[in-house]
N, C-alpha and C. Protein backbone atom coordinates (compact mmCIF):
# COMPACT_ATOMS: atom_id res chain seq x y z
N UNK A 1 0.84 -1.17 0.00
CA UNK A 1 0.00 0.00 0.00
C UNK A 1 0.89 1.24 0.00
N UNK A 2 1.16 1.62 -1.01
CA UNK A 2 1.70 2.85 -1.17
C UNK A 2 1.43 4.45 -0.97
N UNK A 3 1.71 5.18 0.08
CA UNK A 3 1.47 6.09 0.11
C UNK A 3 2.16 7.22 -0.16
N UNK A 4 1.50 8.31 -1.20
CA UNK A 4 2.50 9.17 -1.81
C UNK A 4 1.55 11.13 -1.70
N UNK A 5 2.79 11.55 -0.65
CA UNK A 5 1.79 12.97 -0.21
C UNK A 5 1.60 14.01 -1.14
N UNK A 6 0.32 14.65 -1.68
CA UNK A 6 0.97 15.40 -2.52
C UNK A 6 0.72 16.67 -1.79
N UNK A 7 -0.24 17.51 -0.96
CA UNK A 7 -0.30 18.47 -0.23
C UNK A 7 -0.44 18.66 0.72
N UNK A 8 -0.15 19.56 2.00
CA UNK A 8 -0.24 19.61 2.84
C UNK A 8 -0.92 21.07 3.81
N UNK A 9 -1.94 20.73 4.44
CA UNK A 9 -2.48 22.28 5.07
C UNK A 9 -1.83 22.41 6.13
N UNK A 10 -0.40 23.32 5.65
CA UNK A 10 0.48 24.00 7.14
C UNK A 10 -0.84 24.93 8.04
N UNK A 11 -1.31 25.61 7.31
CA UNK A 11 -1.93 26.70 8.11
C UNK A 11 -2.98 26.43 8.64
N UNK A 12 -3.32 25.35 8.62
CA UNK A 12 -4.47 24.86 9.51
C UNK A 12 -4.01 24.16 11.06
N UNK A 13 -2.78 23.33 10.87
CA UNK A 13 -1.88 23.47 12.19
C UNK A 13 -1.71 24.09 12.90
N UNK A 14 -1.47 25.49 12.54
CA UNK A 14 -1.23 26.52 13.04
C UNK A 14 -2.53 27.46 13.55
N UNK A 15 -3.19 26.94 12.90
CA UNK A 15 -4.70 28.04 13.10
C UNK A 15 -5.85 27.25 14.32
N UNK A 16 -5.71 25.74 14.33
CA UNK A 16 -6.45 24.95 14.83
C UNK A 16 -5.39 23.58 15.81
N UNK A 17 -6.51 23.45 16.62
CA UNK A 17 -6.27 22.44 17.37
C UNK A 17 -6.88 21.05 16.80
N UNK A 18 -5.72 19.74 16.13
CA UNK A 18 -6.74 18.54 15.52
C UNK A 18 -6.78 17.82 16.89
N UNK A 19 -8.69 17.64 16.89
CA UNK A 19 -8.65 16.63 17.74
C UNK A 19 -8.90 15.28 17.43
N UNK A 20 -9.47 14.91 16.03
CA UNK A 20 -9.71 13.70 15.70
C UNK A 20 -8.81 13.54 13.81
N UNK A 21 -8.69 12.67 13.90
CA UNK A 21 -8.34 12.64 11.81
C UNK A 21 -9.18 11.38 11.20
N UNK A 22 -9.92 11.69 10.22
CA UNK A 22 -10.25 10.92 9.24
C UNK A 22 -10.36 11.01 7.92
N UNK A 23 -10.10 9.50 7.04
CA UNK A 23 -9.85 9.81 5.70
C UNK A 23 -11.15 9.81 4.85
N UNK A 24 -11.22 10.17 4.02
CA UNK A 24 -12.31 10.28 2.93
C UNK A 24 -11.78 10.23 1.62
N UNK A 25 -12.48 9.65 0.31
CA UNK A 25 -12.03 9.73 -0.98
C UNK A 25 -12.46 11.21 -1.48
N UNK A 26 -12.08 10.96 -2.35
CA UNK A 26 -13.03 12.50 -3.21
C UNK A 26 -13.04 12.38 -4.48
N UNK A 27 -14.44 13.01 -5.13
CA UNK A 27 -14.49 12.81 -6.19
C UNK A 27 -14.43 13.73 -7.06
N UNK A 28 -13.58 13.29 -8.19
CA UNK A 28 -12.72 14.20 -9.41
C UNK A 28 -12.92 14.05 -10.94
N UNK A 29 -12.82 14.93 -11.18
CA UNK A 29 -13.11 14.60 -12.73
C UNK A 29 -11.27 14.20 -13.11
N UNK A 30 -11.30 13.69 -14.54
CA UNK A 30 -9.99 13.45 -14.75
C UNK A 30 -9.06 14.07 -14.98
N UNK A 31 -9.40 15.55 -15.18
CA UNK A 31 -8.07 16.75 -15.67
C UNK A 31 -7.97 16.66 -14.58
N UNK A 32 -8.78 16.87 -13.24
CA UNK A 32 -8.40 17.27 -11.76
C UNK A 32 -7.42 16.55 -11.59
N UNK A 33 -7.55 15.06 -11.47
CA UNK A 33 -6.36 14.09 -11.16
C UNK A 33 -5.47 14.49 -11.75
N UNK A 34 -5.06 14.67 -13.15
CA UNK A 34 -3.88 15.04 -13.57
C UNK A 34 -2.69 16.00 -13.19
N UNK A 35 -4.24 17.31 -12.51
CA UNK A 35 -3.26 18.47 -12.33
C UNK A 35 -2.77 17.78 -10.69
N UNK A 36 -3.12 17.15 -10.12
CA UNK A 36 -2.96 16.74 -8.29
C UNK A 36 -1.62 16.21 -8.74
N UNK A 37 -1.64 15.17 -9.82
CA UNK A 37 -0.46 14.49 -10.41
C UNK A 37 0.89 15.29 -10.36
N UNK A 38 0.42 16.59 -10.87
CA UNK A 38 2.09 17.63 -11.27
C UNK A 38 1.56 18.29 -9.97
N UNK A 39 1.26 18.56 -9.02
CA UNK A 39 1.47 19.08 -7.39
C UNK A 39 0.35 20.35 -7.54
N UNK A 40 -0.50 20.60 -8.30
CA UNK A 40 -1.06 21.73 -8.51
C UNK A 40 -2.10 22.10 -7.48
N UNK A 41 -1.94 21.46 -6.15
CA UNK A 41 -3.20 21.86 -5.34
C UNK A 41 -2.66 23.07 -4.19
N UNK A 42 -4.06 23.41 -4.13
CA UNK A 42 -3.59 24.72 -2.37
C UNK A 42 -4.96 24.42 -1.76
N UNK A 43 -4.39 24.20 -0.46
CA UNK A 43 -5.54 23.72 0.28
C UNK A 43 -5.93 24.55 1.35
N UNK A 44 -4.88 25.82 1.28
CA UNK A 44 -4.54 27.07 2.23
C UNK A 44 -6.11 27.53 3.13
N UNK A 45 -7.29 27.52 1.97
CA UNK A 45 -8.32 27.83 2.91
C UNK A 45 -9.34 27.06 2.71
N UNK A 46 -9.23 26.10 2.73
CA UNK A 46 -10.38 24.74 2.26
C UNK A 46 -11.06 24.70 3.46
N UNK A 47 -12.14 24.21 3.91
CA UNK A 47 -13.00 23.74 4.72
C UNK A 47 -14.48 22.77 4.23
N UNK A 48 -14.09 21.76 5.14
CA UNK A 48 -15.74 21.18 4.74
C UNK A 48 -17.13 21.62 5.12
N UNK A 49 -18.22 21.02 4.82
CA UNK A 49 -19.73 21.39 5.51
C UNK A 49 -20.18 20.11 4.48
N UNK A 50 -21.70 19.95 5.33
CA UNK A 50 -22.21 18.98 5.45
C UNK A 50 -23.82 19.14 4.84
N UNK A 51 -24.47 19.35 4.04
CA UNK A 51 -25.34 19.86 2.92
C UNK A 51 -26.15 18.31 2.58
N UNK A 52 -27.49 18.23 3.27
CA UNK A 52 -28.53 17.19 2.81
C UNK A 52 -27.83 15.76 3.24
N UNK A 53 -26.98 15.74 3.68
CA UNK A 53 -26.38 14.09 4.20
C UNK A 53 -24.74 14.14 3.65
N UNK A 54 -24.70 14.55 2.49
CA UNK A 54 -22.91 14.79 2.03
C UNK A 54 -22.21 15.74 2.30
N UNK A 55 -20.75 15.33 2.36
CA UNK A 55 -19.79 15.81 2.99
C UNK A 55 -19.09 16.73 1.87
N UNK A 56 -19.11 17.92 1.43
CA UNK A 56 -18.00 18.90 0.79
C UNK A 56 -16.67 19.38 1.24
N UNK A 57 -16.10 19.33 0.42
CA UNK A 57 -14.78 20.22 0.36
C UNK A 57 -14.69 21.37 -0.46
N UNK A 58 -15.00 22.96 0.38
CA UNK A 58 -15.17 23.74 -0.34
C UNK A 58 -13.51 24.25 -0.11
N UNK A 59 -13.54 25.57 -0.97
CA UNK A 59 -12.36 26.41 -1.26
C UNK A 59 -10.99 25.41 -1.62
N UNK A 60 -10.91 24.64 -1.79
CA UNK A 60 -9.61 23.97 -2.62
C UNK A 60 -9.74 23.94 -3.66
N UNK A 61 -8.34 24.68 -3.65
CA UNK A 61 -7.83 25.02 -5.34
C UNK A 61 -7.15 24.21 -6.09
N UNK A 62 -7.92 23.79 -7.10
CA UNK A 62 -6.73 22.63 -7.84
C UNK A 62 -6.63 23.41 -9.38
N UNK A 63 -5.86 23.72 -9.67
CA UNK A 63 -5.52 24.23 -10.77
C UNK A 63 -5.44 23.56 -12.31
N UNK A 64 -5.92 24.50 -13.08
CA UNK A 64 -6.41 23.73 -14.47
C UNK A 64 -5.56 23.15 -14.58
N UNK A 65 -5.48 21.98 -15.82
CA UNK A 65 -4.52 21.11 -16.09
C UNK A 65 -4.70 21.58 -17.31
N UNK A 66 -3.00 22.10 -17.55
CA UNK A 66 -2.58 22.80 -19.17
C UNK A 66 -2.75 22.24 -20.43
N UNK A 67 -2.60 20.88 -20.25
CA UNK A 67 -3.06 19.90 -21.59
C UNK A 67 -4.48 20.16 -22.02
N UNK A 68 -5.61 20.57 -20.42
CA UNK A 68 -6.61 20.09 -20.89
C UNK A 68 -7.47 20.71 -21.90
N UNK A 69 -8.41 20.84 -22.46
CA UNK A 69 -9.26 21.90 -22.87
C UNK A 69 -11.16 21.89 -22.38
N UNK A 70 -11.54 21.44 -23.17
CA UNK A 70 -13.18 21.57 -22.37
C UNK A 70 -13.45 20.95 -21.52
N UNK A 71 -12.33 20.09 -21.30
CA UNK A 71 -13.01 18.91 -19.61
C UNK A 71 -12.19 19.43 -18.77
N UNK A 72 -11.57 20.26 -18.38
CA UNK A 72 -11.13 21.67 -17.20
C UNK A 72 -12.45 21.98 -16.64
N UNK A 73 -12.24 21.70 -15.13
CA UNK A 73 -13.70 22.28 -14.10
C UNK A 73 -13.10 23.49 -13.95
N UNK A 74 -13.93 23.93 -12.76
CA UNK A 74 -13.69 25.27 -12.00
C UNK A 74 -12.69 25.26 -11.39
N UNK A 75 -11.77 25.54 -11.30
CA UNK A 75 -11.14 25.27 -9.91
C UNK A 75 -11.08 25.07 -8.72
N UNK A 76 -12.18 25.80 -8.04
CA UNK A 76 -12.61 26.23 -6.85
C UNK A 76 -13.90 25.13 -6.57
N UNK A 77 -14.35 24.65 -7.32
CA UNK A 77 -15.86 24.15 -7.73
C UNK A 77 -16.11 23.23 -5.85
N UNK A 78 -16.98 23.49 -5.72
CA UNK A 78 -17.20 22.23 -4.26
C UNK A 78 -17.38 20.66 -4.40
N UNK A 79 -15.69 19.79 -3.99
CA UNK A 79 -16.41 18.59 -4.21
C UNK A 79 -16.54 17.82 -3.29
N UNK A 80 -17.30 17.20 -4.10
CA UNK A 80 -17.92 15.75 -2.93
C UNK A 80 -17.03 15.07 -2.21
N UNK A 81 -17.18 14.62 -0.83
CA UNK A 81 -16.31 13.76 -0.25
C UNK A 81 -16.68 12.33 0.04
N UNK A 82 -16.32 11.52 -0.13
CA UNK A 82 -17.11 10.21 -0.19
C UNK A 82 -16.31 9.37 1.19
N UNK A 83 -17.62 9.01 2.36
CA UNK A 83 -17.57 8.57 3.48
C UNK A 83 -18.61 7.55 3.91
N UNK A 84 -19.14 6.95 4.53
CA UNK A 84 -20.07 5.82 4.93
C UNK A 84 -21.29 7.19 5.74
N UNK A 85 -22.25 7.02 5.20
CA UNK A 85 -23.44 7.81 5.43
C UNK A 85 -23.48 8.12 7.22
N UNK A 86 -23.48 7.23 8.11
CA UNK A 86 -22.97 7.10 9.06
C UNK A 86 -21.78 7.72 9.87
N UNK A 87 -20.70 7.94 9.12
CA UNK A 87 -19.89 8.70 9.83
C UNK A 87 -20.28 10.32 9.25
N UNK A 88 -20.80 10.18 8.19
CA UNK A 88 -20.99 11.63 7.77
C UNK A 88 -21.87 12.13 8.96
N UNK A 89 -23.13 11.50 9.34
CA UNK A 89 -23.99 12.04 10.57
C UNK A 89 -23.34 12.32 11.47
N UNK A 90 -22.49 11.48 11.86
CA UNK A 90 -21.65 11.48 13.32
C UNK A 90 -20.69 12.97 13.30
N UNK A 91 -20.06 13.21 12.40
CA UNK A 91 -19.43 14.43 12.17
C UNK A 91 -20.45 15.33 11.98
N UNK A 92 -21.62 15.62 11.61
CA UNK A 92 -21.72 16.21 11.34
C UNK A 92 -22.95 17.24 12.50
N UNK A 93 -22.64 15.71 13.32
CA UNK A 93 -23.59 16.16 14.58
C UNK A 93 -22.59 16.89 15.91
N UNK A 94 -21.39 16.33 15.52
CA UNK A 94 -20.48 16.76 16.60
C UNK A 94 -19.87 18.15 15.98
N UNK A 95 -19.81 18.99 14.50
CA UNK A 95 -19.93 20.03 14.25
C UNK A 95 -20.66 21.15 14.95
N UNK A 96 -22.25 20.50 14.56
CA UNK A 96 -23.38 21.27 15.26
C UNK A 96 -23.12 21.60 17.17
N UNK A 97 -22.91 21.00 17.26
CA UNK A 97 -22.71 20.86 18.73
C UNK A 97 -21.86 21.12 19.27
N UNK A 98 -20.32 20.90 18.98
CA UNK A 98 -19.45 21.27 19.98
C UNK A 98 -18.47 22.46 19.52
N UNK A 99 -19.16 22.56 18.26
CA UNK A 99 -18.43 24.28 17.66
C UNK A 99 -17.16 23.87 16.77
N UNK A 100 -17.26 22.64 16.82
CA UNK A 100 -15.35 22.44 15.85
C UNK A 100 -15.73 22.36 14.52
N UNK A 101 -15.09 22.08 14.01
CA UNK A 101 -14.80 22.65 12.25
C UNK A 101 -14.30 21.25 11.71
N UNK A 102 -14.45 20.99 10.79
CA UNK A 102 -14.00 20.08 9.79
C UNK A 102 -12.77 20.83 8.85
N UNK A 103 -11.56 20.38 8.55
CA UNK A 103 -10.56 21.52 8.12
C UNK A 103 -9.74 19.98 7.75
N UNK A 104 -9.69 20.05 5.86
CA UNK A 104 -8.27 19.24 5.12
C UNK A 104 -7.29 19.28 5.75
N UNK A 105 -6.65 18.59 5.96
CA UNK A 105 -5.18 18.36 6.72
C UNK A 105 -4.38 17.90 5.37
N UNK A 106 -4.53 17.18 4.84
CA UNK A 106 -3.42 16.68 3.67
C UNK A 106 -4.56 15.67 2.54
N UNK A 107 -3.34 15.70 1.79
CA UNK A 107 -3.99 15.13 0.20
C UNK A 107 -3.46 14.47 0.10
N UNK A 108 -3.46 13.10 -0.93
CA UNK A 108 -2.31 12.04 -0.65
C UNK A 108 -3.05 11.05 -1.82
N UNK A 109 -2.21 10.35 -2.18
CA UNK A 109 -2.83 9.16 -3.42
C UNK A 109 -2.07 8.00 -2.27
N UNK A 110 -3.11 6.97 -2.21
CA UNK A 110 -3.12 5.72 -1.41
C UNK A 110 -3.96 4.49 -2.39
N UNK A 111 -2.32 3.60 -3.00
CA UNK A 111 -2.24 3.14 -4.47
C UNK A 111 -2.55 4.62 -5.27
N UNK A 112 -3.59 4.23 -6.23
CA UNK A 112 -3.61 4.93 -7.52
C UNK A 112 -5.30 6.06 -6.70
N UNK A 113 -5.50 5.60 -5.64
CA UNK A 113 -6.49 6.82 -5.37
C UNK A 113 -6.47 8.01 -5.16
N UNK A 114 -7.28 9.19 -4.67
CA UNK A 114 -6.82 10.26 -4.78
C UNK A 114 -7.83 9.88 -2.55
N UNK A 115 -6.53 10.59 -1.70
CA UNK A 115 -7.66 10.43 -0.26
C UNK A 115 -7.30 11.70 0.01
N UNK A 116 -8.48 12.35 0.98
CA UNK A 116 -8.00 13.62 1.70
C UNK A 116 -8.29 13.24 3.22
N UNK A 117 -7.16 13.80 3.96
CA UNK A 117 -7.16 13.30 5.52
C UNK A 117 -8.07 14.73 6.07
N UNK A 118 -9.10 14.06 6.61
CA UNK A 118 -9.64 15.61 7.26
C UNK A 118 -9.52 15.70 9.04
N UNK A 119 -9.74 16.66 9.58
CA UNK A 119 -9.07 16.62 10.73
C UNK A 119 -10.80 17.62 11.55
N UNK A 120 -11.08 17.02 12.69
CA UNK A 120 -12.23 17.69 13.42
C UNK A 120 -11.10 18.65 14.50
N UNK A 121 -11.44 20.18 14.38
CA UNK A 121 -10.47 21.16 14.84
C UNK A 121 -11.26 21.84 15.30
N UNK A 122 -10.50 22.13 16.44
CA UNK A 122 -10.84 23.23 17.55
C UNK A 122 -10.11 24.61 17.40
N UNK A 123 -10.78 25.91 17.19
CA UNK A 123 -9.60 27.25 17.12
C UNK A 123 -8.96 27.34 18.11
N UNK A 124 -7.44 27.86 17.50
CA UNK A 124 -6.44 28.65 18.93
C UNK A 124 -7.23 29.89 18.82
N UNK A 125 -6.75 30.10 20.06
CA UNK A 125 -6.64 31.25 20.39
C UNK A 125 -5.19 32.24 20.42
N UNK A 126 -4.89 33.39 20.37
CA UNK A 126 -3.88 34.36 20.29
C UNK A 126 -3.20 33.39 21.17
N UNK A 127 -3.15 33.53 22.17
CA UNK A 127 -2.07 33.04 23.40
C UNK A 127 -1.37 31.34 22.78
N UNK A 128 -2.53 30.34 22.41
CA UNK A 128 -1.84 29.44 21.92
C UNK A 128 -1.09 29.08 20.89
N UNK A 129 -1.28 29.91 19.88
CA UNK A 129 -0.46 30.06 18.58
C UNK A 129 0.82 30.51 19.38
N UNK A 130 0.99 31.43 20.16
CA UNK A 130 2.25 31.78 20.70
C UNK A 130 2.85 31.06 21.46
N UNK A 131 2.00 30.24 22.30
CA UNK A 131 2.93 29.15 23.08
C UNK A 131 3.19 28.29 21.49
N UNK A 132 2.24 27.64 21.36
CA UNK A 132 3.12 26.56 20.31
C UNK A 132 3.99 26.98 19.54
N UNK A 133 4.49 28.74 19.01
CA UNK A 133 5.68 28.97 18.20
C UNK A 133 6.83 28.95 19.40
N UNK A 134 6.63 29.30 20.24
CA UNK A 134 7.80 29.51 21.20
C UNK A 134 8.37 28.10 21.75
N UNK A 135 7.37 27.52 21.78
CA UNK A 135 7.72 26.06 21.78
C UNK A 135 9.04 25.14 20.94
N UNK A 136 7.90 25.52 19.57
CA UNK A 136 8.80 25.14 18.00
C UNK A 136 9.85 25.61 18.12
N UNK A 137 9.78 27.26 18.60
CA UNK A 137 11.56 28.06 18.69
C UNK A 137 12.65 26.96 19.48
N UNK A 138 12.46 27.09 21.03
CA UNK A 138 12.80 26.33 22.09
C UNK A 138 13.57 24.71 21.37
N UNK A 139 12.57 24.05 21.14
CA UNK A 139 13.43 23.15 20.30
C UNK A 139 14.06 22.93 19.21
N UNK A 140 13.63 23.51 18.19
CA UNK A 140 14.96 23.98 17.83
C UNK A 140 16.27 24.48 17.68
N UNK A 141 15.98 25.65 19.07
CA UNK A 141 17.35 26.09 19.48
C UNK A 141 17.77 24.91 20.13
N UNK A 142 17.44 23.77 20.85
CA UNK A 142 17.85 22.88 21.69
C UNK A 142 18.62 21.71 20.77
N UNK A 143 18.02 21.34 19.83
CA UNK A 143 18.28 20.98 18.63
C UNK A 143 20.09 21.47 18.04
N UNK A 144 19.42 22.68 17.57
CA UNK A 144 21.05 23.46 17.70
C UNK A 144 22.18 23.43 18.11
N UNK A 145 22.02 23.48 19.49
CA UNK A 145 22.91 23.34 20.31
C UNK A 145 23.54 21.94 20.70
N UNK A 146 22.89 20.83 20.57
CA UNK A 146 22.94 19.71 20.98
C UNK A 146 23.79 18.99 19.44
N UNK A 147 23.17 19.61 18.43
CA UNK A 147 23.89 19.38 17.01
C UNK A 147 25.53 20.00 17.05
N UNK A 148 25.61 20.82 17.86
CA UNK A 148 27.07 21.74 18.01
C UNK A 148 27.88 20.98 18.79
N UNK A 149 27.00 20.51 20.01
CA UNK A 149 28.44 19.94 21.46
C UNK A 149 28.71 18.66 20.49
N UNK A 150 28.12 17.70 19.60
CA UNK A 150 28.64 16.65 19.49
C UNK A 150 29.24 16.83 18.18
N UNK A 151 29.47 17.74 17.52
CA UNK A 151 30.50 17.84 16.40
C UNK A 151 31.87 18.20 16.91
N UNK A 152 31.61 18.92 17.84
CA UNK A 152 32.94 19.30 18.99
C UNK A 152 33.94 18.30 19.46
């Protein structure tokens, strides 16, 4: 089972707390796949919602594919996420209710599929974005330093 990443939502790390991850397929027309193929996605402000029983992925950008000509979608277009009817409720009841967000975490072909990992997220707040950078700083400088005494 081969897994091969092709995007990744840094800024949702940074913006949110994941408290749960799950995968979903999604469905694409075939230029889409192509362009995912040469790295053409931004997932920078994607978010899901939950509309009559199905699961969307709005605001991800996948960019035309240059070969293509009339079978090029929208870019932006909202697509479907494909999940067991069942977990779609379950998410979509713990949305309603406990205020968290559904937010893409990464894109990824698993074999020849196309999966998106979605992540149930809680917002930081000001103060926690700053602990967790000062954090990131901290070890890295620790990192640093520890990389220095043993070249010594």
């Amino acid at each position: 089972m081969g897994i091969k990443k092709i995007a990744e939502n840094r800024k949702a790390f940074h913006e949110y707390f994941v408290l749960e991850r799950f995968e979903a397929g999604i469905e694409l027309a075939g230029t889409e796949v192509k362009s995912i193929r040469a790295g053409q996605v931004n997932m920078k402000d994607a978010f899901c919602t939950v509309k009559d029983g199905e699961l969307f992925v709005r605001g991800m950008h996948i960019s035309p594919y240059e070969h293509g000509n009339i079978f090029n979608r929208d870019p932006v277009r909202p697509r479907r996420l494909l999940m067991h009817k069942r977990e779609i409720l379950k998410l979509n009841a713990r949305v309603m209710q406990d205020g968290v967000a559904l937010i893409p975490l990464s894109l990824y072909f698993k074999d020849s599929r196309v999966k998106l990992e979605l992540g149930l997220c809680k917002g930081k707040k000001l103060h926690d974005k700053r602990d967790s950078e000062a954090d990131r700083q901290s070890k890295r400088d620790i990192d640093r330093m520890m990389k220095e005494k043993n070249f010594q």
